[in-house]
C-alpha atoms as a PDB file:
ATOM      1  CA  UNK A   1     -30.738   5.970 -12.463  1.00  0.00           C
ATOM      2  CA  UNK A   2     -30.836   5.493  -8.706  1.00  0.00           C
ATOM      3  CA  UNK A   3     -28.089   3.712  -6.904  1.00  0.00           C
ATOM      4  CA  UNK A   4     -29.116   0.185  -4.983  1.00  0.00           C
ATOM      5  CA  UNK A   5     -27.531   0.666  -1.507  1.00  0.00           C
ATOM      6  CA  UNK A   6     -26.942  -2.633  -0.915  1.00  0.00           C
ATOM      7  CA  UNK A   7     -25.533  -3.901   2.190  1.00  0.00           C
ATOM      8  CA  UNK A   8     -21.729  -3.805   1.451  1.00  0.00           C
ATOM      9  CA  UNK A   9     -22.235  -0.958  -0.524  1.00  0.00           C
ATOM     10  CA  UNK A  10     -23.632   1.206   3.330  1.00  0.00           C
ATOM     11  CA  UNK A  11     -20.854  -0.262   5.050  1.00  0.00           C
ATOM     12  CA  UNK A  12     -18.300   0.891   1.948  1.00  0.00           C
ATOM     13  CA  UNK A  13     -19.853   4.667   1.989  1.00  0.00           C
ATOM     14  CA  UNK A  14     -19.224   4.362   6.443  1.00  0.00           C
ATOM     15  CA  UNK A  15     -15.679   3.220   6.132  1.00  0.00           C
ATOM     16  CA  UNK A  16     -14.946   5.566   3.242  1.00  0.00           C
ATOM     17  CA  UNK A  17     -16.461   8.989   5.579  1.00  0.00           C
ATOM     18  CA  UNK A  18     -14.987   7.427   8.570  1.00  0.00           C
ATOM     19  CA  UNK A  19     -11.814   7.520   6.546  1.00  0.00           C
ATOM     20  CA  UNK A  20     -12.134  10.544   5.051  1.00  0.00           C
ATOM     21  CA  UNK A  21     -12.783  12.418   8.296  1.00  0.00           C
ATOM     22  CA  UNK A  22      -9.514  10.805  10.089  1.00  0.00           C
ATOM     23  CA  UNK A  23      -7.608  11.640   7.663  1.00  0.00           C
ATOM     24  CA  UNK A  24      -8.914  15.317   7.345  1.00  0.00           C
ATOM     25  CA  UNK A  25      -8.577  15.483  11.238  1.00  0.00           C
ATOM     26  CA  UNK A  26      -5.057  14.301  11.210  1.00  0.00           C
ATOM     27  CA  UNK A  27      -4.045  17.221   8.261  1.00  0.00           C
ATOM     28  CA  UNK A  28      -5.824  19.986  10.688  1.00  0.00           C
ATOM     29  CA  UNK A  29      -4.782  18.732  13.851  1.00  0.00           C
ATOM     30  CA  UNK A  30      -1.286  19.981  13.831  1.00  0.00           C
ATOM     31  CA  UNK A  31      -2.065  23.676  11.938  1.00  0.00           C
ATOM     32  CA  UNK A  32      -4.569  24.236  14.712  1.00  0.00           C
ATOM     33  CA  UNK A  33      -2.660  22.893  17.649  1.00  0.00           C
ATOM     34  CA  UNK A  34       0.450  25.439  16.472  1.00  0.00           C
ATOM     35  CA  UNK A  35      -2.388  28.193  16.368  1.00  0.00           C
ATOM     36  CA  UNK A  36      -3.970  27.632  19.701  1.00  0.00           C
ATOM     37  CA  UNK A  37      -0.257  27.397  21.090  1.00  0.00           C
ATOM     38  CA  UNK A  38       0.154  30.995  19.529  1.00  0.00           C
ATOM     39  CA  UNK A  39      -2.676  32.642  21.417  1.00  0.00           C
ATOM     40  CA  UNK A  40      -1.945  30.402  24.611  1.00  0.00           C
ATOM     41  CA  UNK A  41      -0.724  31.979  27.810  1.00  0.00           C
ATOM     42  CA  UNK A  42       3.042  31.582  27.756  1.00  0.00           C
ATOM     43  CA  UNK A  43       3.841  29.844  30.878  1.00  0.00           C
ATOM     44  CA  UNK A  44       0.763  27.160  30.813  1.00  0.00           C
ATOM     45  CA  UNK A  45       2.250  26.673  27.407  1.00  0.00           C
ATOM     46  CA  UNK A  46       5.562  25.656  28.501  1.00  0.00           C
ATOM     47  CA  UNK A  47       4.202  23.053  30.889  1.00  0.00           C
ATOM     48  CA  UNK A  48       1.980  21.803  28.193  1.00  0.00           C
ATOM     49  CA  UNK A  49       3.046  18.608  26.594  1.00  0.00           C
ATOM     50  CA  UNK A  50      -0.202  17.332  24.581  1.00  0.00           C
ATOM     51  CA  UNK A  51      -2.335  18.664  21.693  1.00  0.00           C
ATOM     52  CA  UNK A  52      -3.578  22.228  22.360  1.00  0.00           C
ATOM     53  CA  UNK A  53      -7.378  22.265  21.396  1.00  0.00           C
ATOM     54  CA  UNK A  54      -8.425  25.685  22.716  1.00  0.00           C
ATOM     55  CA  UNK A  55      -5.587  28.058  23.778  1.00  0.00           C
ATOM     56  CA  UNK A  56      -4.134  27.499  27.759  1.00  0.00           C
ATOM     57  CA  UNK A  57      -5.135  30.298  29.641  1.00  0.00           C
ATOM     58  CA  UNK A  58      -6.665  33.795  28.252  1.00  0.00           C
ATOM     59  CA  UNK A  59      -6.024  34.160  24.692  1.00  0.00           C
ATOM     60  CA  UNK A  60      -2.614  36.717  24.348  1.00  0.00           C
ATOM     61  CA  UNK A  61      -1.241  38.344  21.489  1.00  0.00           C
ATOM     62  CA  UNK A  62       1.805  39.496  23.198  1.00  0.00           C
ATOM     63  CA  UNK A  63       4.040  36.828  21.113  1.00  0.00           C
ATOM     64  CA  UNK A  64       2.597  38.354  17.499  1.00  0.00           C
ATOM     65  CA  UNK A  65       3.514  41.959  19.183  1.00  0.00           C
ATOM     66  CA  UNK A  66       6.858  40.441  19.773  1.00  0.00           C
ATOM     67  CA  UNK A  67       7.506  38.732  16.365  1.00  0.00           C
ATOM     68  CA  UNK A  68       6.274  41.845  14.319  1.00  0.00           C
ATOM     69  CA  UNK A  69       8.235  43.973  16.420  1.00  0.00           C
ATOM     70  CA  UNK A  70      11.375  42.278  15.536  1.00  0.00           C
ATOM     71  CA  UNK A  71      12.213  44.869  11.624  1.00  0.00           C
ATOM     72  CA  UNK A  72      13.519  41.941   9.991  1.00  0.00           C
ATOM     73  CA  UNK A  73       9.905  39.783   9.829  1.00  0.00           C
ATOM     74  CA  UNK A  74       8.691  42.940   7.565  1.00  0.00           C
ATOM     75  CA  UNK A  75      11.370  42.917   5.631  1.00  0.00           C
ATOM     76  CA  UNK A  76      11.620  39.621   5.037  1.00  0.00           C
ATOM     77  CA  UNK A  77       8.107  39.368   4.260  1.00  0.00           C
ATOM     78  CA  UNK A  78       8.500  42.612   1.355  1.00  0.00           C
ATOM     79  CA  UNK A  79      11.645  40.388   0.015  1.00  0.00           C
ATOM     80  CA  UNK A  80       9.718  37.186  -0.231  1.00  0.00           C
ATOM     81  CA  UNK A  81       6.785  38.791  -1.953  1.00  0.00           C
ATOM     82  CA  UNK A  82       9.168  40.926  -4.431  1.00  0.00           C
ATOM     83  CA  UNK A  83      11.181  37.425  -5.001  1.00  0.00           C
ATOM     84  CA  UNK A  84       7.750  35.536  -5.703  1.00  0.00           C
ATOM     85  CA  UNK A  85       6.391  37.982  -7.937  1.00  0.00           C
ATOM     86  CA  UNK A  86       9.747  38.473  -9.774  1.00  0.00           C
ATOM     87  CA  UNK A  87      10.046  35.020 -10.526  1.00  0.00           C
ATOM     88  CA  UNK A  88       6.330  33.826 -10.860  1.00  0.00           C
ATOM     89  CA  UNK A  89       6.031  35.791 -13.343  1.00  0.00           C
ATOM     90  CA  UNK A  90       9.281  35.274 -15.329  1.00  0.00           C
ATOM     91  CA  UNK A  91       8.585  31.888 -15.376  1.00  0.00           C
ATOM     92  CA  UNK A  92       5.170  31.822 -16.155  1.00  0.00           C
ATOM     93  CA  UNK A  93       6.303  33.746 -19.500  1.00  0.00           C
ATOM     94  CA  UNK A  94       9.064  31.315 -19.814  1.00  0.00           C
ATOM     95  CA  UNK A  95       6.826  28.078 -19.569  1.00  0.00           C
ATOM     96  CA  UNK A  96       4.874  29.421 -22.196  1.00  0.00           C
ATOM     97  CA  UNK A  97       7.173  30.760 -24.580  1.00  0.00           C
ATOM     98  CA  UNK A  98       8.875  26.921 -24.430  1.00  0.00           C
ATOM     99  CA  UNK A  99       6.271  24.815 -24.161  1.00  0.00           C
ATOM    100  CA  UNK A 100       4.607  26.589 -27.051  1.00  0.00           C
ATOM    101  CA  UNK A 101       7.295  26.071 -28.919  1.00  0.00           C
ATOM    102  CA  UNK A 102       8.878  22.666 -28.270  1.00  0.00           C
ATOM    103  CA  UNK A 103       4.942  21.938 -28.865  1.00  0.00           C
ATOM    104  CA  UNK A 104       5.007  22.990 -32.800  1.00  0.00           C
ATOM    105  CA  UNK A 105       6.404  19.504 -34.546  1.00  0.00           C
ATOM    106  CA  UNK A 106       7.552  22.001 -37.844  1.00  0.00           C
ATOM    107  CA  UNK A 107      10.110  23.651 -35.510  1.00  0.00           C
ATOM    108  CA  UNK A 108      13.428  21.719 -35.989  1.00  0.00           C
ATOM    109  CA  UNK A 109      15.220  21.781 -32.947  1.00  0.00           C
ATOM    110  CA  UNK A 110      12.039  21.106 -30.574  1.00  0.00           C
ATOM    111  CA  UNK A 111      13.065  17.408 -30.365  1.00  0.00           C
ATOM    112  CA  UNK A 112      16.395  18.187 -29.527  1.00  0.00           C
ATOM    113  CA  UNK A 113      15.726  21.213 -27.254  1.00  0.00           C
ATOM    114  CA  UNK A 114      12.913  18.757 -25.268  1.00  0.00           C
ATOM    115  CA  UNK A 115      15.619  15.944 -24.828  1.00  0.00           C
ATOM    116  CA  UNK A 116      18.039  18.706 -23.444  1.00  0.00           C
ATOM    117  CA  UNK A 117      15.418  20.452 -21.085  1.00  0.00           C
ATOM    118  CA  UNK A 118      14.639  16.432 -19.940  1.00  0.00           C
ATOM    119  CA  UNK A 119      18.293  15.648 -19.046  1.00  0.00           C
ATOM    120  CA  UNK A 120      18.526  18.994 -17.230  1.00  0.00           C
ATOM    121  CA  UNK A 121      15.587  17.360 -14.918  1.00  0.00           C
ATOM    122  CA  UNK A 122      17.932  14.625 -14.290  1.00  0.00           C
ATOM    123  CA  UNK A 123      21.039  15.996 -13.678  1.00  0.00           C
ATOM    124  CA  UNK A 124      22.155  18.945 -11.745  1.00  0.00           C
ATOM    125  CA  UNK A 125      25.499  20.619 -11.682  1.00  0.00           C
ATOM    126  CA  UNK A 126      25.476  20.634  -7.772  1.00  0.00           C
ATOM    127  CA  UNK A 127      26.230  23.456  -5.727  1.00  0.00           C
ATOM    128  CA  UNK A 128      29.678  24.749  -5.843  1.00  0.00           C
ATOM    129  CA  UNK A 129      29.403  24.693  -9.609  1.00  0.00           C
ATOM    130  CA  UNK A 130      26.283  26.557  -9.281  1.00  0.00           C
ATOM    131  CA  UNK A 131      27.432  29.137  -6.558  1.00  0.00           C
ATOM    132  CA  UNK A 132      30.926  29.461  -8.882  1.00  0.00           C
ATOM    133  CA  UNK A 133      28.736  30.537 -11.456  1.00  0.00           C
ATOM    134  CA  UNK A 134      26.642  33.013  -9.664  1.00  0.00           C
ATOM    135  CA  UNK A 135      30.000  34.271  -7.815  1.00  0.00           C
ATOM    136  CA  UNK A 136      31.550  34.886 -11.903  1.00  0.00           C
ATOM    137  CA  UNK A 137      28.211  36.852 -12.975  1.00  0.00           C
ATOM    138  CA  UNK A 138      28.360  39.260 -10.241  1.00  0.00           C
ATOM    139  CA  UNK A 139      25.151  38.543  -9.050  1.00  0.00           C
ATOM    140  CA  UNK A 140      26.058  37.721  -5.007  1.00  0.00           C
ATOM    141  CA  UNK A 141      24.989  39.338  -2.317  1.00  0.00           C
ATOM    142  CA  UNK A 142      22.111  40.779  -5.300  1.00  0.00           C
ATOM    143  CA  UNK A 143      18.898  40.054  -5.464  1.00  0.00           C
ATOM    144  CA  UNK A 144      19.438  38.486  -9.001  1.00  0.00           C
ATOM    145  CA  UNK A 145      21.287  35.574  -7.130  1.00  0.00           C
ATOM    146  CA  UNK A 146      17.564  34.440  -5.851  1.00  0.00           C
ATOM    147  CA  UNK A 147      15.668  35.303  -8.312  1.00  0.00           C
ATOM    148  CA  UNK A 148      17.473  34.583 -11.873  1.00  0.00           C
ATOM    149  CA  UNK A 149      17.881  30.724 -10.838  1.00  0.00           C
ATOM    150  CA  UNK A 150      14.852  30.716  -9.327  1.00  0.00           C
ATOM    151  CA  UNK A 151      12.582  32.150 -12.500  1.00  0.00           C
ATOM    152  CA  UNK A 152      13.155  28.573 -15.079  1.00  0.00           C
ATOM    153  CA  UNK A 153      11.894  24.832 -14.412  1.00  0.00           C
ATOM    154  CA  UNK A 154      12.555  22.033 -16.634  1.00  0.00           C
ATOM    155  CA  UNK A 155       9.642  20.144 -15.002  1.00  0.00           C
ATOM    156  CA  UNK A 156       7.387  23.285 -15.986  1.00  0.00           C
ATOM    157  CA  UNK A 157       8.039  23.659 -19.531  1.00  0.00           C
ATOM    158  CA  UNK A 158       7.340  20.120 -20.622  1.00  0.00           C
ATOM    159  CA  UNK A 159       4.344  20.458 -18.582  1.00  0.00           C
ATOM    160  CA  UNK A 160       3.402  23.360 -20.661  1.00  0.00           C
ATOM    161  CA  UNK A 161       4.454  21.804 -23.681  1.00  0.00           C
ATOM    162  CA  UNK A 162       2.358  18.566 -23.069  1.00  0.00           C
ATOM    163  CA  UNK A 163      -0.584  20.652 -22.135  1.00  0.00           C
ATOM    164  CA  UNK A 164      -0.056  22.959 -25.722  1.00  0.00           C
ATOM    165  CA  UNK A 165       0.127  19.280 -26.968  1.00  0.00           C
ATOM    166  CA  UNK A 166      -3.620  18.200 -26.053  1.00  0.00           C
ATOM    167  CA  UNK A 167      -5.262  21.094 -28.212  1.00  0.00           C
ATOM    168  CA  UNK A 168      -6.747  21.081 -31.209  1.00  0.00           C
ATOM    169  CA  UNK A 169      -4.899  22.371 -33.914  1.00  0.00           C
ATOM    170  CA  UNK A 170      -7.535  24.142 -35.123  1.00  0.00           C
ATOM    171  CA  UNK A 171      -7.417  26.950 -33.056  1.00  0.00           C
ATOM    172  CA  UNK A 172      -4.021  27.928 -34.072  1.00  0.00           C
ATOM    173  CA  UNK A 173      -4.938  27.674 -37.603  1.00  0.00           C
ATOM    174  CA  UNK A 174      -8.278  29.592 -37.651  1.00  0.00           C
ATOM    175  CA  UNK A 175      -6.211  32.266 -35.713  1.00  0.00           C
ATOM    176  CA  UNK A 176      -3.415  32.233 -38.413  1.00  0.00           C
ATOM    177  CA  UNK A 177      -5.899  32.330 -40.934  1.00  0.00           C
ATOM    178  CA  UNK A 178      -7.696  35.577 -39.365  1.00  0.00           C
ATOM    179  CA  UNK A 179      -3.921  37.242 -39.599  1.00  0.00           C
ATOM    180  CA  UNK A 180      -2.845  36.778 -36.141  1.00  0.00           C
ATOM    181  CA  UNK A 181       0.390  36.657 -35.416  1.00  0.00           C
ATOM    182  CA  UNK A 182       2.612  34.173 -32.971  1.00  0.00           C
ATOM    183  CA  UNK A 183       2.406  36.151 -29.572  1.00  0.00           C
ATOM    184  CA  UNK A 184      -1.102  36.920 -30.489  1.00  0.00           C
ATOM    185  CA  UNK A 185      -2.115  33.498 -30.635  1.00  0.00           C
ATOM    186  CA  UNK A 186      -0.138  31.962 -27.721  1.00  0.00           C
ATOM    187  CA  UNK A 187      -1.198  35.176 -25.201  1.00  0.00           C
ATOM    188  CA  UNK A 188      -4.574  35.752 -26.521  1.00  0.00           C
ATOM    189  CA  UNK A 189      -5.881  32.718 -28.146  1.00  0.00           C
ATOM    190  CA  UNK A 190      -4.267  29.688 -26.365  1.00  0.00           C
ATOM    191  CA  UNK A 191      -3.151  30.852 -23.078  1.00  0.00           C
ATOM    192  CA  UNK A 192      -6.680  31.252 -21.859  1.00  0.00           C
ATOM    193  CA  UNK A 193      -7.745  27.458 -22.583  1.00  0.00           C
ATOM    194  CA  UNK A 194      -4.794  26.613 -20.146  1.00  0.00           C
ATOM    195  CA  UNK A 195      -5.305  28.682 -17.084  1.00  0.00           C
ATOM    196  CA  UNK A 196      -5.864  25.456 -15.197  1.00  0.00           C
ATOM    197  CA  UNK A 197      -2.566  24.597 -15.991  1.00  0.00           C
ATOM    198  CA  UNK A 198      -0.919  27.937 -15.621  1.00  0.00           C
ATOM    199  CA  UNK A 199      -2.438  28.596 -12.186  1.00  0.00           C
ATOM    200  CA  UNK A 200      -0.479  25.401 -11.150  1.00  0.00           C
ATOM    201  CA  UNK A 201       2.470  26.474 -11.907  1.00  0.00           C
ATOM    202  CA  UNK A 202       1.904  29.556 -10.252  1.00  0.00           C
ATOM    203  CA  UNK A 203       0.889  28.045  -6.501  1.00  0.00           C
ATOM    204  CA  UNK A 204       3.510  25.468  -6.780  1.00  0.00           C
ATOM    205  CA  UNK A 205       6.436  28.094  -7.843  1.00  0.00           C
ATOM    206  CA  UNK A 206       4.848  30.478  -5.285  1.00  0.00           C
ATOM    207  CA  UNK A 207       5.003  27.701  -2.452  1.00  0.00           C
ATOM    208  CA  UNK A 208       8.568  26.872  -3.272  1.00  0.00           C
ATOM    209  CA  UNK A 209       9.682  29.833  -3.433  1.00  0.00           C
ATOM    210  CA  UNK A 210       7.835  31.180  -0.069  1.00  0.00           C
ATOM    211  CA  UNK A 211       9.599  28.471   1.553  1.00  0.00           C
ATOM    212  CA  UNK A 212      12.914  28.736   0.162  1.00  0.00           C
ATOM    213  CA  UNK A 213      15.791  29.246   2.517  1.00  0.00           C
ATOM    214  CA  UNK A 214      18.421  27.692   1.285  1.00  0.00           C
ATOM    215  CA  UNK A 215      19.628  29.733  -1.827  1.00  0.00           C
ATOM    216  CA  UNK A 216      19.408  33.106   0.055  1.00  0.00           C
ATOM    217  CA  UNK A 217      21.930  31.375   3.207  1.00  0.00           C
ATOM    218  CA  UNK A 218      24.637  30.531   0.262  1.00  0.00           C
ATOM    219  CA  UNK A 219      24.095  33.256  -2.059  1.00  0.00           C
ATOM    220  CA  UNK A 220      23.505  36.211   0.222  1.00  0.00           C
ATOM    221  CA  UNK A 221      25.756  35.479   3.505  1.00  0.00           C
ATOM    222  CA  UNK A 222      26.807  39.628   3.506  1.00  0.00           C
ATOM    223  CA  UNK A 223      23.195  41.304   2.933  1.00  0.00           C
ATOM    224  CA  UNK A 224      20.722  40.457   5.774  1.00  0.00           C
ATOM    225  CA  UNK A 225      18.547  43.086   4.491  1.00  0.00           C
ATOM    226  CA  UNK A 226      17.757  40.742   1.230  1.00  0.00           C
ATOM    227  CA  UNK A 227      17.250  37.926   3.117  1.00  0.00           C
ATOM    228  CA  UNK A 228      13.101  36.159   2.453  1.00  0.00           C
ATOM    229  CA  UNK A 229      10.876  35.478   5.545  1.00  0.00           C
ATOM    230  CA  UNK A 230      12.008  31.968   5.717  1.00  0.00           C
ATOM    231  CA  UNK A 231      15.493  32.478   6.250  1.00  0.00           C
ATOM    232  CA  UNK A 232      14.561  35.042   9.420  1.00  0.00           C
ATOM    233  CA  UNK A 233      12.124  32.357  10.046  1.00  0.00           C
ATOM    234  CA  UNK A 234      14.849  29.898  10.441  1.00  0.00           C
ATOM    235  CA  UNK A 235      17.504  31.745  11.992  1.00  0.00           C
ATOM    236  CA  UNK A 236      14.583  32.427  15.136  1.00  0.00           C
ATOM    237  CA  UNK A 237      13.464  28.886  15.500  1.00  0.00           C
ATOM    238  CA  UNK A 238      16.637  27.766  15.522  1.00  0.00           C
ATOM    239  CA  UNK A 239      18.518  30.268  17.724  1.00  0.00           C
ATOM    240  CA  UNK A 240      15.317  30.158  20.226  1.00  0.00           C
ATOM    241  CA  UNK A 241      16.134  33.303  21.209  1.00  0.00           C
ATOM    242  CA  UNK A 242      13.580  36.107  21.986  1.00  0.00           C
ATOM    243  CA  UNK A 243      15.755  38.875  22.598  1.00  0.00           C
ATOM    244  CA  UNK A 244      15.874  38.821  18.505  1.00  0.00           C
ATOM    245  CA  UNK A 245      12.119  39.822  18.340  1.00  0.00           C
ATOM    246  CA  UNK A 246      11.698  42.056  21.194  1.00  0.00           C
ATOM    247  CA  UNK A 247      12.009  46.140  20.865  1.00  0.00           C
ATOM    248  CA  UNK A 248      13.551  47.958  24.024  1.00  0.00           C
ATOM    249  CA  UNK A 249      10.462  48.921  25.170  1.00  0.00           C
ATOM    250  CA  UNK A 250       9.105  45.757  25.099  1.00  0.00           C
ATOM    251  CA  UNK A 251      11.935  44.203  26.433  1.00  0.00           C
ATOM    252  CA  UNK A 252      10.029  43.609  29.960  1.00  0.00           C
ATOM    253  CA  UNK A 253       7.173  41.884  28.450  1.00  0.00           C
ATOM    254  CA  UNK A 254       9.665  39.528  26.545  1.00  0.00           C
ATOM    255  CA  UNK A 255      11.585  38.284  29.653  1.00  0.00           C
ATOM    256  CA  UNK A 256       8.182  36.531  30.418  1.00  0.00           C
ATOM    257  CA  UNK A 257       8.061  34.960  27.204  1.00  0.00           C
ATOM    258  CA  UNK A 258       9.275  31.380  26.077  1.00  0.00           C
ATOM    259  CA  UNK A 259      10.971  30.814  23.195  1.00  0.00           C
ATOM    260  CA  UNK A 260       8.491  28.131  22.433  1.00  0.00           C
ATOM    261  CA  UNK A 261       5.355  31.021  22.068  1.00  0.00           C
ATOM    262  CA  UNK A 262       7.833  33.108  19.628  1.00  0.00           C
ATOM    263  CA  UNK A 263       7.914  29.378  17.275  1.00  0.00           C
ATOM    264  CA  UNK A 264       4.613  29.201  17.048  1.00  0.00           C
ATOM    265  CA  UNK A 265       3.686  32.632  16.225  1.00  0.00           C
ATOM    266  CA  UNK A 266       6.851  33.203  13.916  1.00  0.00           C
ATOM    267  CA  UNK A 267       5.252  29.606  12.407  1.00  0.00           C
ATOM    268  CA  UNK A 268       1.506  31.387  12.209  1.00  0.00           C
ATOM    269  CA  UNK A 269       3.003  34.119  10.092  1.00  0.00           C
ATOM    270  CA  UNK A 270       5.097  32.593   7.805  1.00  0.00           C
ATOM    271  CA  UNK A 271       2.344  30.036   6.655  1.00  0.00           C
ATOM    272  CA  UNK A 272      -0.982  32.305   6.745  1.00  0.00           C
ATOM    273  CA  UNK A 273      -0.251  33.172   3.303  1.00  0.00           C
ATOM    274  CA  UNK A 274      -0.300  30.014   1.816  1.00  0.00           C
ATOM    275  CA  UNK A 275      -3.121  29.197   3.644  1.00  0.00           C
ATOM    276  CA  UNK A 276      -5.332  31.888   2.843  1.00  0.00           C
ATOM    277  CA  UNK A 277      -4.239  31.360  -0.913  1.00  0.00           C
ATOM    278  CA  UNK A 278      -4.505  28.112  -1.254  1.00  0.00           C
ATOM    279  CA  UNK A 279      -8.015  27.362  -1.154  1.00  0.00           C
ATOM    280  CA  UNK A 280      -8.947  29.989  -4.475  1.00  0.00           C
ATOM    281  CA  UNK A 281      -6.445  27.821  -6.295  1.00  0.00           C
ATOM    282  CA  UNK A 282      -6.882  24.897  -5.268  1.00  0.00           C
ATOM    283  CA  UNK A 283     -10.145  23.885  -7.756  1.00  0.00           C
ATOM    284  CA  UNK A 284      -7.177  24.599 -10.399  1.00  0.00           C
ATOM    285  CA  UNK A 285      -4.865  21.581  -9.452  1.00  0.00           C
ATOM    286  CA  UNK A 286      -6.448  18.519 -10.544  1.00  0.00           C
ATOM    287  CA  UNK A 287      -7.826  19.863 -13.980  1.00  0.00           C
ATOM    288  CA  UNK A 288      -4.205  22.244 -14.656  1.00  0.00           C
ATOM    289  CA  UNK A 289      -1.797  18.676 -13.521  1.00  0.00           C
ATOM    290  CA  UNK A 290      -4.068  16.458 -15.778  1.00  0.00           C
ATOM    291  CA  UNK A 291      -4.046  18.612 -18.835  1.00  0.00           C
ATOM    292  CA  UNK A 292      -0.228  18.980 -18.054  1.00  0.00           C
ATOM    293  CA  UNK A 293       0.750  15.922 -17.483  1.00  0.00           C
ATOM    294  CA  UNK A 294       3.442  14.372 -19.534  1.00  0.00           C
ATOM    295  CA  UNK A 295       1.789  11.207 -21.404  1.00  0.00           C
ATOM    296  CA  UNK A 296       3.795   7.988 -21.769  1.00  0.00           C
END
């Protein structure tokens, strides 16, 4: 059946586009203006106070040398990726494990174990409880201090228990009846069905944790060499100081540069990551945060 374009239907499709476009303009806008800032010449850049379209001057790549001179951007960048991995995939295991079983109605304690998980998602012990107990374990100034309270969500494991929730029985019961077992059924049998809903987890705990700053400043104040990307990250933009990211032998080449090229290209390399990654996943998100989401 073909559509009647009716009058106020053409002028709904021209304000919808019209929207559409303005809106996707004002999301690129600012990722492309702190690009072309990055490859703009550093002293046109400084006297620059609009929206950078194409970069000022002839395109340099002197700030990148500078940044990824600087030791601590690589190894901040190897201890964010062994801190996302770490605790991606612990709690991708974990989200299964408790949404499949809060999900089973013959286990006895999943109504009270949901309820607890629920208030957790309410409540928080705050932070010097928090750091007290991460001081008593042993586990400051260790990489266990980011990544054990980093690995389990609340919000995750209902989600994984309300997307267990929304499929058939049946499977579970033809695969009991064939002789599999538990783990069999949950990793082999029902995991696959929700990969939607896993791969959400997975960008949005890989986001969070890319960007997270915070724990490693309280938990790790005595070992700069565990410190993620984004606490570097901060400690440059907010120090504006070059001398941090320039090598002796560049150190000629960095007198020329502003601190305001060094943002933008510590900015570039923090966020390419995400941005590269985000598009493979991003088909996942509607269909995984539907199937997960908690019904009233």
């Amino acid at each position: 059946m073909v559509e009647k374009l009716t009058p106020s239907r053409v002028i709904f499709n021209i304000l919808n586009y019209a929207f559409m476009i303005l809106f996707s303009f004002v999301c690129v806008i600012p990722i492309w203006h702190v690009l072309m800032a990055s490859l703009s010449n550093p002293r046109m850049l400084m006297a620059n106070s609009g929206i950078i379209f194409k970069p000022l001057g002839d395109i340099t790549l002197d700030g990148y040398r500078m940044v990824m001179s600087n030791k601590s951007i690589i190894t901040g960048y190897g201890n964010t990726i062994l801190y996302v991995i770490a605790t991606t995939v612990i709690m991708v295991l974990g989200s299964l494990v408790g949404g499949f079983l809060l999900s089973h109605k013959d286990f006895k304690l999943s109504l009270p174990l949901a309820l607890f998980i629920m208030v957790t998602m309410m409540f928080s012990g705050g932070l010097i409880p928090g750091y007290m107990v991460i001081q008593s374990l042993g586990m400051l100034n260790t990489r266990w201090a980011i990544i054990i309270p980093g690995s389990i969500n609340a919000f995750y494991i209902m989600m994984m228990k309300s997307a267990f929730d929304q499929l058939p029985a049946a499977y579970e019961e033809s695969a009991t009846i064939d002789g599999a077992g538990p783990l069999t059924i949950l990793f082999v049998i029902l995991t696959p069905l929700l990969k939607a809903t896993v791969a959400v987890i997975i960008m949005f705990n890989v986001i969070m944790q890319w960007n997270n700053w915070f724990n490693a400043s309280i938990y790790l104040p005595k070992r700069r060499d565990l410190w993620p990307l984004a606490l570097f990250m901060r400690e440059i933009l907010i120090n504006n100081d070059t001398s941090k990211v320039a090598t002796q032998q560049d150190a000629e080449s960095a007198s020329n540069m502003t601190a305001n090229l060094v943002k933008y290209c510590v900015t570039i390399i923090g966020t390419l990551p995400l941005l590269c990654a985000y598009p493979f996943a991003q088909k996942y998100f509607v269909a995984g945060v539907q199937m997960g989401g908690v019904k009233g």
